[in-house]
Structure formats: C-alpha cells, structure tokens
Protein backbone atom coordinates (compact mmCIF):
# COMPACT_ATOMS: atom_id res chain seq x y z
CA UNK A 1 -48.40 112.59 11.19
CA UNK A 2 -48.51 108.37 12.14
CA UNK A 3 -46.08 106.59 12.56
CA UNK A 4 -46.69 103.98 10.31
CA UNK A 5 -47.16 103.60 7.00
CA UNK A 6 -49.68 100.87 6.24
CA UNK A 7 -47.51 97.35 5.57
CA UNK A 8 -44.54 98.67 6.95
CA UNK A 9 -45.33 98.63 10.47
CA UNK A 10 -44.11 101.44 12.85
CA UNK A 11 -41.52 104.45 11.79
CA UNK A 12 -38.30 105.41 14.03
CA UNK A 13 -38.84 108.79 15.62
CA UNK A 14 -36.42 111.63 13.86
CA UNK A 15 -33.32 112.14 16.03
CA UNK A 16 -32.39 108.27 16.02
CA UNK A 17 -35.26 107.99 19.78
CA UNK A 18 -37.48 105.10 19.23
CA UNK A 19 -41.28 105.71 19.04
CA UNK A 20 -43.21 104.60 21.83
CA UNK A 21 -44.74 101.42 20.62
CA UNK A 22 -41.51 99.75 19.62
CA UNK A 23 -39.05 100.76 22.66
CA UNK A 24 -40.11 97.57 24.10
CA UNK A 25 -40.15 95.09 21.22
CA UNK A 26 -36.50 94.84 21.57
CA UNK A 27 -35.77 94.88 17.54
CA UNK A 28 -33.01 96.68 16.12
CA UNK A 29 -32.61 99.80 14.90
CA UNK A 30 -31.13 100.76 11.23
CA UNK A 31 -27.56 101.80 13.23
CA UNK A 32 -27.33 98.35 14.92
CA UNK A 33 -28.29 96.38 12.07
CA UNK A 34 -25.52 98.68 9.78
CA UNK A 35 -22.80 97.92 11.92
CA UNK A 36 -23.84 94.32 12.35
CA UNK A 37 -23.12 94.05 8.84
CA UNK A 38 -20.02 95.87 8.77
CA UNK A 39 -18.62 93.54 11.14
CA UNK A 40 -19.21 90.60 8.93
CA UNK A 41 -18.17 92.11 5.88
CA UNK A 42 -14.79 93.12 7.67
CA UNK A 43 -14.52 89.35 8.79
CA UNK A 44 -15.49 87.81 5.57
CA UNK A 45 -11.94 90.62 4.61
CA UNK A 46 -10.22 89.09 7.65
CA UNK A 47 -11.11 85.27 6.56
CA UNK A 48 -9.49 85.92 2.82
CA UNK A 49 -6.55 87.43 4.52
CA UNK A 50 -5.91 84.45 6.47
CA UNK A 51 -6.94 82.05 3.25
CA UNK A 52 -4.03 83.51 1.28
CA UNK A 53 -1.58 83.77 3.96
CA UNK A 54 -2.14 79.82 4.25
CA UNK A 55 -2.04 79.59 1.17
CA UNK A 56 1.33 81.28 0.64
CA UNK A 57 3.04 79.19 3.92
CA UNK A 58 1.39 75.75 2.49
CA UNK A 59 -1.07 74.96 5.46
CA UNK A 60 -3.61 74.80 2.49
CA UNK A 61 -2.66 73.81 -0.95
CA UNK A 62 -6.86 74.35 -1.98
CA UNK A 63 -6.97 76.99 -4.07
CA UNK A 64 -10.67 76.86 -4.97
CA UNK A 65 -11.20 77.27 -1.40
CA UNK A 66 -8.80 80.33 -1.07
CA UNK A 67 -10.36 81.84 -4.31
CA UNK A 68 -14.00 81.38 -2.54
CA UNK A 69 -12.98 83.33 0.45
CA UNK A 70 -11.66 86.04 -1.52
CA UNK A 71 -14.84 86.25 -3.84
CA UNK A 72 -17.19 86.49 -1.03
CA UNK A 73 -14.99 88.88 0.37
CA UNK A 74 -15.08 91.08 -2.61
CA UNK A 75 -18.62 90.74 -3.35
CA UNK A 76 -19.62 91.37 0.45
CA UNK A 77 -17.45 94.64 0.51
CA UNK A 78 -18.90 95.50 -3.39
CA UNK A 79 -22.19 95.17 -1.88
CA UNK A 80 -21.73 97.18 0.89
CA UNK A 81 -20.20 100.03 -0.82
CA UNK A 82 -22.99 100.13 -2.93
CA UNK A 83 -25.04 100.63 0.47
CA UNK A 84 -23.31 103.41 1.12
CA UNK A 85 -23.67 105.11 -2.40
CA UNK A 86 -27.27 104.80 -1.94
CA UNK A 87 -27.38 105.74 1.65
CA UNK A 88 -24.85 109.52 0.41
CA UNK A 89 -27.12 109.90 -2.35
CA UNK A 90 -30.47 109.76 -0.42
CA UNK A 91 -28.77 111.98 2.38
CA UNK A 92 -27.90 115.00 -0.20
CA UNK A 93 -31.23 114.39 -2.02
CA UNK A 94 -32.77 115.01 1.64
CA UNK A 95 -30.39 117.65 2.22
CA UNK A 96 -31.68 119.48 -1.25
CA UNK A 97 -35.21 119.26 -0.54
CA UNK A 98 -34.40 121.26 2.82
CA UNK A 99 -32.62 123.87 1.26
C-alpha cells in the first residue's frame, strides 16, 4: 500500500509515527492541530467569561460587544462539538468494519 493518495499528498503511518517522507517537513500532525483548536475555542469561552463579568461590574457598558464574544464563543464550541460527533461516529464505523 502508498502512502499517498493522489491530491492529497502523503498519509500518517497507523500508530500516530510519521511516514518517512514527512518526519522532516516539520507540519503538524491531526493531534497537534486538534488541540490547537481546542485551545482557542476554550479562550474564545474564557474571553465571553470575562465580557460578561465586565459587563456586570460596569468596566464595559457595550453590550453588542459582550453579545459578540459570547456568539463566537457558542458557535466555536457548537462547531467543535460537531467535530467530535463526526470524529465518534467515524471511530465506531471503523470499529464495525473490524469486527
């Protein structure tokens, strides 16, 4: 079997190893670029939080701005739960196929 698929460029080796051709192109793998995004979802959370505790204490009387923060919060963490239902549901449907 290759390890590419033509378009796509070259596969990650089972196990989570790199293949040989891309341990020195330095890109990320799937893991990294997961919890990279994890990270910003759970600041975009974080930001919100501290929108409507200013809110609330009067540093900022903007509530568009406060209602923006919390939307792109939501959205972000909406997104990324979806993610994850696709990511569960591909993992059984694997898991099926092997059984």
């Amino acid at each position: 079997m290759t390890d590419r698929i033509e378009g796509l460029g070259p596969l990650a080796s089972p196990l989570g190893k790199k293949s040989p051709e891309r341990a020195g192109e330095g890109k990320p793998t799937f893991g990294e670029v997961l919890k990279d995004q994890i990270g910003k979802v759970n600041q975009l959370q974080l930001d919100a939080d501290r929108a409507i505790e200013d809110l609330a204490t009067g540093k900022n009387p903007n509530i568009a701005e406060v209602m923006t923060a919390v939307e792109k919060a939501d959205l972000a963490f909406k997104t990324l739960m979806q993610i994850r239902n696709k990511l569960l549901s591909a993992y059984r449907e694997i898991s099926r196929m092997q059984t």
